[in-house]
PDB file of N, CA and C in Angstrom:
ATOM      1  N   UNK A   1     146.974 112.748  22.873  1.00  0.00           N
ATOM      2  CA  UNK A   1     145.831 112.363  23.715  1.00  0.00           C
ATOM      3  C   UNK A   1     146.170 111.075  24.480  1.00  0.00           C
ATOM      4  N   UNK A   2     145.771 111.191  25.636  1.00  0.00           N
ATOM      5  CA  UNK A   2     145.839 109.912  26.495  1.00  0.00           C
ATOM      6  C   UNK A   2     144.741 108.839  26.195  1.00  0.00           C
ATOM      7  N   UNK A   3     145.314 107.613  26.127  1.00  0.00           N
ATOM      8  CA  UNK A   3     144.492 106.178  25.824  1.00  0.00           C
ATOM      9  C   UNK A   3     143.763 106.117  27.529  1.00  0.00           C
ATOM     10  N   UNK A   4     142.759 106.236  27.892  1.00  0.00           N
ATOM     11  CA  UNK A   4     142.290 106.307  29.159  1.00  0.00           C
ATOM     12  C   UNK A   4     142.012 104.829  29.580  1.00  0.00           C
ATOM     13  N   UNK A   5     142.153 103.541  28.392  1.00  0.00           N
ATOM     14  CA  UNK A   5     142.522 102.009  29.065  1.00  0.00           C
ATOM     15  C   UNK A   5     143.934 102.025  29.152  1.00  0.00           C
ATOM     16  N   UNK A   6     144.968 102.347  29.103  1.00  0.00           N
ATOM     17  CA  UNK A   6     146.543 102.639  29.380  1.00  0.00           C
ATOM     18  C   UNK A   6     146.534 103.441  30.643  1.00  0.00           C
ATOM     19  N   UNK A   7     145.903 104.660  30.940  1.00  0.00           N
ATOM     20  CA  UNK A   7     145.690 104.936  31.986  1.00  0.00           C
ATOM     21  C   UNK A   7     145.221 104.038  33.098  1.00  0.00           C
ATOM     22  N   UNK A   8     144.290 103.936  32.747  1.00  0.00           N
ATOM     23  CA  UNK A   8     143.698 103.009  33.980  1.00  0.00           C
ATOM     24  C   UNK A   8     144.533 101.415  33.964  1.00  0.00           C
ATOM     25  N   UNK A   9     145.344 100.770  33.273  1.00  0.00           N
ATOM     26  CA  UNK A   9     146.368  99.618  33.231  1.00  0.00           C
ATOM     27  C   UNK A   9     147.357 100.002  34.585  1.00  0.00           C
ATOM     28  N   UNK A  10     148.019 101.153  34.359  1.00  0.00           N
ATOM     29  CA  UNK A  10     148.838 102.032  34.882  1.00  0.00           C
ATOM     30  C   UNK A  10     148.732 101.803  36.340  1.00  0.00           C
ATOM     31  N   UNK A  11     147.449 102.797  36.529  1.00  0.00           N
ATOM     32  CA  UNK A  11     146.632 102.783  38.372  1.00  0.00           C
ATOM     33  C   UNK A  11     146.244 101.618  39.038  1.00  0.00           C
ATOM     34  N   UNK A  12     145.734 100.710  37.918  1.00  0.00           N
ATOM     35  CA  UNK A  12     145.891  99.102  38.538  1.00  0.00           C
ATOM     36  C   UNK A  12     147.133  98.675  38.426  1.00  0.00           C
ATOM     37  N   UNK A  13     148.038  98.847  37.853  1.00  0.00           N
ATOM     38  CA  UNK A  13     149.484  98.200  37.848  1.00  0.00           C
ATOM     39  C   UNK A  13     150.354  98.787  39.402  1.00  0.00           C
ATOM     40  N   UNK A  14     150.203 100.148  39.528  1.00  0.00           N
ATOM     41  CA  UNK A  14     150.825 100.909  40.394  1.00  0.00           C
ATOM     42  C   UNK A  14     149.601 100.269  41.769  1.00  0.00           C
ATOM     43  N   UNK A  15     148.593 100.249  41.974  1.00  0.00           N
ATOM     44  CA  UNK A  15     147.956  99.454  42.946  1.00  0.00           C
ATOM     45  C   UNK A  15     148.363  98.496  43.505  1.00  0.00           C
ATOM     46  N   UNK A  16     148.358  97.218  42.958  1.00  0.00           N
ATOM     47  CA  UNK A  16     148.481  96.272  42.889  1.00  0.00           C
ATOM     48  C   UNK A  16     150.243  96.025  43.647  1.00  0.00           C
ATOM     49  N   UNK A  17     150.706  97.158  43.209  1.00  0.00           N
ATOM     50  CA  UNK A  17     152.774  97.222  43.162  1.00  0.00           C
ATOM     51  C   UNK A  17     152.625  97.067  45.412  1.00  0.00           C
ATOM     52  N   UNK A  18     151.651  98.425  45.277  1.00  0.00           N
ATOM     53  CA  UNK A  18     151.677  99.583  46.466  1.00  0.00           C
ATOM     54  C   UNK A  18     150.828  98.239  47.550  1.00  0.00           C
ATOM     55  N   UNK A  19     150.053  97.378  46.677  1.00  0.00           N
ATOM     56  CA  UNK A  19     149.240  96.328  47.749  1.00  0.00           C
ATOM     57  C   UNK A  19     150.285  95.617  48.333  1.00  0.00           C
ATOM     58  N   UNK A  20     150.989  95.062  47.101  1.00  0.00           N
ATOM     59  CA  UNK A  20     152.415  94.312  47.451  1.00  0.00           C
ATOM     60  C   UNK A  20     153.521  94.315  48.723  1.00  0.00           C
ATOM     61  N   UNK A  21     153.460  95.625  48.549  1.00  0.00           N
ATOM     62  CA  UNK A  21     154.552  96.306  49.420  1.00  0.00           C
ATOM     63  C   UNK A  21     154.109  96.377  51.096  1.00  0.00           C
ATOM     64  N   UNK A  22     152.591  96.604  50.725  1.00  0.00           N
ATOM     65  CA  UNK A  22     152.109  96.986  52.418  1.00  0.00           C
ATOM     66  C   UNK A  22     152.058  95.547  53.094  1.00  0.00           C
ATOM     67  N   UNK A  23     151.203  94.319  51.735  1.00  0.00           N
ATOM     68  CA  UNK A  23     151.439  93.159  52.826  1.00  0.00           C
ATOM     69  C   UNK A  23     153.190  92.469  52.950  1.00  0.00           C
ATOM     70  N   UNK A  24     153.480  92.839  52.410  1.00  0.00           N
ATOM     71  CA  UNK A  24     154.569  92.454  52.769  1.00  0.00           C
ATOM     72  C   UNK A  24     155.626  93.352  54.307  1.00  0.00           C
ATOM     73  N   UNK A  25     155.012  94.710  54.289  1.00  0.00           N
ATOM     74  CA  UNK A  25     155.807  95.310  55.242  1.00  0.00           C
ATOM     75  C   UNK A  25     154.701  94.883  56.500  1.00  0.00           C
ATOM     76  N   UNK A  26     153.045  94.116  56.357  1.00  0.00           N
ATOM     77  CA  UNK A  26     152.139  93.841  57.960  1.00  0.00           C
ATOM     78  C   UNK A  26     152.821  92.147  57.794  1.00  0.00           C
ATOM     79  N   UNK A  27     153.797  91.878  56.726  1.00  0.00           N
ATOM     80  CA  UNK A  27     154.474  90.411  57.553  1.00  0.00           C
ATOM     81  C   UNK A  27     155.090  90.849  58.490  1.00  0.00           C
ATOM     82  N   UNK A  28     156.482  91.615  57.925  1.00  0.00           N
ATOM     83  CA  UNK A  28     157.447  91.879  58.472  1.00  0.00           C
ATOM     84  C   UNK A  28     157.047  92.361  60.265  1.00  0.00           C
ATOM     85  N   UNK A  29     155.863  93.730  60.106  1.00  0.00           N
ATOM     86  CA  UNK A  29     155.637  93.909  61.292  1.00  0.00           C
ATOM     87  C   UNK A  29     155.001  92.712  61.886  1.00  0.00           C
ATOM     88  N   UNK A  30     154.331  91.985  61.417  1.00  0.00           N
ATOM     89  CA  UNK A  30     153.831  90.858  62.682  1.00  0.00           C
ATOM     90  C   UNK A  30     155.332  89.948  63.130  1.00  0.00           C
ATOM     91  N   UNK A  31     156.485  89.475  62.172  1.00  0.00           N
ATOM     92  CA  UNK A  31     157.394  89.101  63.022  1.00  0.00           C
ATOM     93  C   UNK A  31     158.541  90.008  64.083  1.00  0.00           C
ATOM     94  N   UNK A  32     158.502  91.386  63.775  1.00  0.00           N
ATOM     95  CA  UNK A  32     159.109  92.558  64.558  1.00  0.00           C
ATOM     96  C   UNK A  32     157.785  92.182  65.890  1.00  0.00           C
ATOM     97  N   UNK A  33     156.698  92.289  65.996  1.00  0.00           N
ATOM     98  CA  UNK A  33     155.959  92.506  67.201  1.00  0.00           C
ATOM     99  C   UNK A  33     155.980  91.030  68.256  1.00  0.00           C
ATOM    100  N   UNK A  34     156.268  90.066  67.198  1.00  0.00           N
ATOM    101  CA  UNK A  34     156.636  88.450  67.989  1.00  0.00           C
ATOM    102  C   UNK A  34     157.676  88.384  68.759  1.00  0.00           C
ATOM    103  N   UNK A  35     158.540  88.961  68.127  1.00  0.00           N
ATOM    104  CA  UNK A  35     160.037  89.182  69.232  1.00  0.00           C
ATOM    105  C   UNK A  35     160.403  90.613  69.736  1.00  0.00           C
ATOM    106  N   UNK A  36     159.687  90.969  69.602  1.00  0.00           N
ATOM    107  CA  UNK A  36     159.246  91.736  71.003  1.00  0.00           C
ATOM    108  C   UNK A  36     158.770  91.371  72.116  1.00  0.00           C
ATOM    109  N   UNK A  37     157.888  90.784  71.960  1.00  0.00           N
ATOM    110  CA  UNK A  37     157.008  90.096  72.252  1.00  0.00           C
ATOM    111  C   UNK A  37     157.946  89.393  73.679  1.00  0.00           C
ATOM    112  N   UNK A  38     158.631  88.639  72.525  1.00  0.00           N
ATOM    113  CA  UNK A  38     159.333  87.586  73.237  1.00  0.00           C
ATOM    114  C   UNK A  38     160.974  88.209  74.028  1.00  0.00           C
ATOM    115  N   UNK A  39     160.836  89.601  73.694  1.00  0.00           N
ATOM    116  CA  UNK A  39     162.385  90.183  74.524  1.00  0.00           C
ATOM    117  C   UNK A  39     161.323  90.649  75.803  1.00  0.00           C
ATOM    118  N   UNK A  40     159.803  91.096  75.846  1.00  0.00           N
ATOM    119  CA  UNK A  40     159.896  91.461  76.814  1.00  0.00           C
ATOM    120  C   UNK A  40     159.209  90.280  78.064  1.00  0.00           C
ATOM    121  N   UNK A  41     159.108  89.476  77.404  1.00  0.00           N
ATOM    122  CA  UNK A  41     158.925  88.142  78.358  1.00  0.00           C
ATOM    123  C   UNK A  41     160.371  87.842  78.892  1.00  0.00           C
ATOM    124  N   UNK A  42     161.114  87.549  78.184  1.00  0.00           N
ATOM    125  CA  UNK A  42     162.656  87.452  78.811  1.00  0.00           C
ATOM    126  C   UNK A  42     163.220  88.752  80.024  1.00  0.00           C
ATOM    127  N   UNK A  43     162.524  89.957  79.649  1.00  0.00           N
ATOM    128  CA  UNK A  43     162.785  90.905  80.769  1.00  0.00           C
ATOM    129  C   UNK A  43     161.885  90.629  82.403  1.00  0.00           C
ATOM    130  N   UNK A  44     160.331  90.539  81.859  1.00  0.00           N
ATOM    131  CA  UNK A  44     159.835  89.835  82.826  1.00  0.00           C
ATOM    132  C   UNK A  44     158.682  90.618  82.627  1.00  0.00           C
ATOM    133  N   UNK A  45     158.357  90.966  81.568  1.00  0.00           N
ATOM    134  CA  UNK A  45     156.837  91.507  81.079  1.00  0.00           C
ATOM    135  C   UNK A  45     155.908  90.872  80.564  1.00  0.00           C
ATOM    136  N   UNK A  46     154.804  90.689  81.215  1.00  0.00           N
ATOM    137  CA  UNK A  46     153.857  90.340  80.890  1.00  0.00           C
ATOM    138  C   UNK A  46     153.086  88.815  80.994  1.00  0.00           C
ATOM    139  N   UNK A  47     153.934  88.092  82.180  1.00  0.00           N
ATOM    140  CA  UNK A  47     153.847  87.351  82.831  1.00  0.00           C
ATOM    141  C   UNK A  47     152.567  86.979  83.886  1.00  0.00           C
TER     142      UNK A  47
END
């Protein structure tokens, strides 16, 4: 039989992993969209 507080440890543990991961990949995209940003000012966009 499953301990259903081990279960639920689990889904908050695996949550918490999966929260991790996303803010860390909307850093990454906010510095990918800055230098962009900034290659297409150097081309002559958005001036």
């Amino acid at each position: 039989m499953v301990n259903p507080l081990n279960s639920s440890f689990i889904f908050h543990q695996s949550s918490f992993a999966a929260g991790m991961t996303l803010y860390a990949q909307m850093e990454e995209s906010a510095k990918l969209d800055e230098l962009i940003r900034e290659n297409l000012k150097g081309l002559g966009y958005g001036e």
